[in-house]
N, C-alpha and C. Protein backbone atom coordinates (compact mmCIF):
# COMPACT_ATOMS: atom_id res chain seq x y z
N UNK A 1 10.84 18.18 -5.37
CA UNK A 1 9.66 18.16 -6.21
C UNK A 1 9.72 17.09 -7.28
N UNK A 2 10.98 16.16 -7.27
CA UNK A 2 10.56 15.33 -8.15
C UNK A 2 10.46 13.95 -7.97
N UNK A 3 9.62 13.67 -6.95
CA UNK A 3 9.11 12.09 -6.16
C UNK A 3 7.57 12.67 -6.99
N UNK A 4 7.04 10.99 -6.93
CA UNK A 4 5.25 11.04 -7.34
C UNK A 4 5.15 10.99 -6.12
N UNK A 5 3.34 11.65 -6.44
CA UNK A 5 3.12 12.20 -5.99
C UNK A 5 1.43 11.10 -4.98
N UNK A 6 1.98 9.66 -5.69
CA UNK A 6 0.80 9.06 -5.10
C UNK A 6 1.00 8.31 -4.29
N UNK A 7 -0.11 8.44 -2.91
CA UNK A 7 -0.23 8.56 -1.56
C UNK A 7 -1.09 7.20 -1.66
N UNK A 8 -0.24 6.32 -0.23
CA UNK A 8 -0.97 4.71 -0.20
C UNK A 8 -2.41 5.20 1.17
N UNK A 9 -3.52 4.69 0.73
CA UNK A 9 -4.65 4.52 1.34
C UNK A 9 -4.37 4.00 3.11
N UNK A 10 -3.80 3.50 3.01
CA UNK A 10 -3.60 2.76 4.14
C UNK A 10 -3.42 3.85 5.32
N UNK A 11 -3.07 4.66 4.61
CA UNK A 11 -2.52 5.72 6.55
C UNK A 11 -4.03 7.09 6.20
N UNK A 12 -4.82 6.95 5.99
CA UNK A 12 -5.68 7.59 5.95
C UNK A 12 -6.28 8.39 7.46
N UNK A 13 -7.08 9.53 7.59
CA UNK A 13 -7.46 9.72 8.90
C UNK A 13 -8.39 8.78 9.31
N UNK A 14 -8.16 8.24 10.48
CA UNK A 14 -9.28 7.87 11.15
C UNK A 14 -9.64 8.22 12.65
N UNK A 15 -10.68 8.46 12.80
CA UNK A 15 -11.18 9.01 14.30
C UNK A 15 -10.43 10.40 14.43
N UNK A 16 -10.08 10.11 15.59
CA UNK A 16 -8.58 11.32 15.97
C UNK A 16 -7.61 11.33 15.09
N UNK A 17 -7.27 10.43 14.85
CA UNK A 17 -5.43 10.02 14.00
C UNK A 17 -5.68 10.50 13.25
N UNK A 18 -4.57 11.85 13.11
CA UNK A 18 -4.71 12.16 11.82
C UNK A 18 -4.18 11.38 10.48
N UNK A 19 -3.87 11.85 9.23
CA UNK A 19 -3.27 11.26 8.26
C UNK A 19 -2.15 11.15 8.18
N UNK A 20 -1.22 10.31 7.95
CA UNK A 20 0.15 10.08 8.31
C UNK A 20 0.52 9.41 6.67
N UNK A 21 0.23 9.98 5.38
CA UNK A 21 0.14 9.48 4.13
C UNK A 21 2.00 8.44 3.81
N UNK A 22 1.67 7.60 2.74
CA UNK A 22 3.49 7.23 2.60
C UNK A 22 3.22 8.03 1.05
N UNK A 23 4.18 8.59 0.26
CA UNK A 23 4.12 8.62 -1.02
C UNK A 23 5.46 7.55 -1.44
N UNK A 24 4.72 7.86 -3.10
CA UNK A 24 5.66 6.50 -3.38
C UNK A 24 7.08 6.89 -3.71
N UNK A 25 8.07 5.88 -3.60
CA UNK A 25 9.46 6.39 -3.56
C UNK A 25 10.22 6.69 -4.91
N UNK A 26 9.27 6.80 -5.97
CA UNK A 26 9.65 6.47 -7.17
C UNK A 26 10.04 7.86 -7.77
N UNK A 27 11.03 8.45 -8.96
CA UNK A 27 10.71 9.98 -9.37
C UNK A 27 9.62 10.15 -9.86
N UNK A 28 8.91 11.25 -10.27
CA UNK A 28 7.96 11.69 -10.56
C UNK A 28 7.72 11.06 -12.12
N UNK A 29 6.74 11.12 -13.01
CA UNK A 29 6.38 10.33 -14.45
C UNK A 29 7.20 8.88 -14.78
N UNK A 30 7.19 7.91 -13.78
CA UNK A 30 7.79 6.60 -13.67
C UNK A 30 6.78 5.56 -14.16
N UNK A 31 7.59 4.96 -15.00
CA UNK A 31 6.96 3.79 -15.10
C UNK A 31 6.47 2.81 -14.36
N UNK A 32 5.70 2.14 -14.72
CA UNK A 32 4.98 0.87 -13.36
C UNK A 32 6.36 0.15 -12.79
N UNK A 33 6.13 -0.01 -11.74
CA UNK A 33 7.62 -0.42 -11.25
C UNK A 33 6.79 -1.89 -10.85
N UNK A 34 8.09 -2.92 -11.65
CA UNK A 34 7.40 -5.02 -11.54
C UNK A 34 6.80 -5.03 -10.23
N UNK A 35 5.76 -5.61 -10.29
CA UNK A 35 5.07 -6.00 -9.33
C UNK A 35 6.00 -7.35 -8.41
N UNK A 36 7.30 -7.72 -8.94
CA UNK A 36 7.96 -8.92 -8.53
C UNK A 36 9.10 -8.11 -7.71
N UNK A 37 9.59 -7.24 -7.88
CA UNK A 37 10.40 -6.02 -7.29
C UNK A 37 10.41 -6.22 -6.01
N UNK A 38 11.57 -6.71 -5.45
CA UNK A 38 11.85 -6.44 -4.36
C UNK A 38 13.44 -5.85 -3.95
N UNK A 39 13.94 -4.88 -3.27
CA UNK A 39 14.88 -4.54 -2.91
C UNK A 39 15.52 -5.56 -1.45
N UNK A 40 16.62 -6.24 -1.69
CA UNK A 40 17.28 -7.00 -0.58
C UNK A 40 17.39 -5.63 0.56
N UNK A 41 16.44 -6.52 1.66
CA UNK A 41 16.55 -6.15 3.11
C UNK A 41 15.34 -4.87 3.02
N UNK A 42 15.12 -4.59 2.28
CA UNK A 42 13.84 -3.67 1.80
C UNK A 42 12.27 -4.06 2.01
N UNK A 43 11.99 -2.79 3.06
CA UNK A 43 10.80 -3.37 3.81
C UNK A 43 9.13 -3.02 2.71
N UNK A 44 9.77 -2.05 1.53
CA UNK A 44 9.04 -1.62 0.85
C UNK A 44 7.76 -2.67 -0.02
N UNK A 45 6.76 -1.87 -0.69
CA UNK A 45 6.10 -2.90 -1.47
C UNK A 45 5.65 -2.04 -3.04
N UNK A 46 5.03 -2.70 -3.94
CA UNK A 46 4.88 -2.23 -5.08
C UNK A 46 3.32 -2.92 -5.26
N UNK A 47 2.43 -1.27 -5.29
CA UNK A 47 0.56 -1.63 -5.43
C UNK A 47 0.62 -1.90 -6.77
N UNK A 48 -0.66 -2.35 -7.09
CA UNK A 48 -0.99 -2.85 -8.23
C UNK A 48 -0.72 -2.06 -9.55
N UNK A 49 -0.79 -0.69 -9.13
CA UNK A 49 -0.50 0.38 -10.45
C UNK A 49 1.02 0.39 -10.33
N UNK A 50 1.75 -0.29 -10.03
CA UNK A 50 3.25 0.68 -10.19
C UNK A 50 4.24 1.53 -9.41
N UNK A 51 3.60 2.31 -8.30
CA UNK A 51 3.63 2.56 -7.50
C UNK A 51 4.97 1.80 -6.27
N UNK A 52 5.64 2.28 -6.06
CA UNK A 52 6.79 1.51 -4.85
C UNK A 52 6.55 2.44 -3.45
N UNK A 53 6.37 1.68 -2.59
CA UNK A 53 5.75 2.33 -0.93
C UNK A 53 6.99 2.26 -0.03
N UNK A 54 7.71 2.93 0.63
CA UNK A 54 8.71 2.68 1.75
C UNK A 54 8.17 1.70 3.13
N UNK A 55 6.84 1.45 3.03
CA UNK A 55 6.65 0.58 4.44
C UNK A 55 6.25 -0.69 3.94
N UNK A 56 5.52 -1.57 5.20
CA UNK A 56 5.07 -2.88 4.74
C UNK A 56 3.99 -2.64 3.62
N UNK A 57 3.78 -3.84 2.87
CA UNK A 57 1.98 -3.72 2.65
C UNK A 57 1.08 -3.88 3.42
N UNK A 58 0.13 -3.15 3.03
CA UNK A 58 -1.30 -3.18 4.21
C UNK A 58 -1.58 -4.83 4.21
N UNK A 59 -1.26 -5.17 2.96
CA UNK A 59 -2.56 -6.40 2.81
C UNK A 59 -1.93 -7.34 3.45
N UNK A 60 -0.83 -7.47 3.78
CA UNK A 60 -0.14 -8.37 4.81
C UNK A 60 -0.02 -8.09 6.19
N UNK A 61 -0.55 -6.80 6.62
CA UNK A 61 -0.36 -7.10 8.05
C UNK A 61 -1.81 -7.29 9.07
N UNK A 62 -2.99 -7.57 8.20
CA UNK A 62 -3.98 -7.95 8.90
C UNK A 62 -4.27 -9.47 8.00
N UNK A 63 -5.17 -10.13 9.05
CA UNK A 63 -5.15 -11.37 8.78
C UNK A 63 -6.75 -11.15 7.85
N UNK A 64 -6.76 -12.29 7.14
CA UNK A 64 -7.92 -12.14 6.49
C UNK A 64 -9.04 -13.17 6.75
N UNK A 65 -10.07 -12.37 7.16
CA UNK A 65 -11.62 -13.21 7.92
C UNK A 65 -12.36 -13.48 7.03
N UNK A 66 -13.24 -14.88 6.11
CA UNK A 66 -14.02 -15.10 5.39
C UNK A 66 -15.34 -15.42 6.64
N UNK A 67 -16.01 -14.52 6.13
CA UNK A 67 -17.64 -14.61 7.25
C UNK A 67 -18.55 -15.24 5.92
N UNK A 68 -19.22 -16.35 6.22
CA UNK A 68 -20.07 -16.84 6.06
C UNK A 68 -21.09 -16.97 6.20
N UNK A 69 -22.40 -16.34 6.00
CA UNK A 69 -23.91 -16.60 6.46
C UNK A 69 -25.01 -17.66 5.25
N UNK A 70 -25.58 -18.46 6.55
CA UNK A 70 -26.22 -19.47 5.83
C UNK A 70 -27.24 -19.79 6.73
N UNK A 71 -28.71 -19.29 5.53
CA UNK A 71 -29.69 -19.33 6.19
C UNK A 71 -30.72 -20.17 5.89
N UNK A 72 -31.18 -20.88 6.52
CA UNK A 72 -32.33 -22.09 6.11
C UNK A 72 -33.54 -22.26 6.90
N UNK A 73 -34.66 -22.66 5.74
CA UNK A 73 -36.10 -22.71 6.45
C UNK A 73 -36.68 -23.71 7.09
């Protein structure tokens, strides 16, 4: 009971799949843990609040698409 208790967005239900949540690895009432934080050989990441995750980050494992619409008369 004494890990926090906040759950990364990323494994949310979708469709069938259920929720497969990570919580963060940190003890419970922790300070923001550096956003520069990395553990050698550590696959973990640290969200914007503080927060330290045991898996990848989301925001790195999809590529990112800029869509453009441009319309003229």
């Amino acid at each position: 009971f004494d890990n926090c208790l906040q759950t990364g967005p990323e494994h949310e239900a979708i469709g069938n799949a259920q929720a497969r949540p990570s919580y963060c690895t940190l003890p419970i009432f922790h300070p923001p843990q550096p956003l520069d934080w990395n553990a050698a050989g550590n696959a973990s990441y640290v969200s914007n609040d503080g927060h330290s995750f045991g898996c990848p980050n989301p925001n790195n494992l999809r590529q990112s698409f800029h869509v453009i619409f441009v319309l003229d008369r």
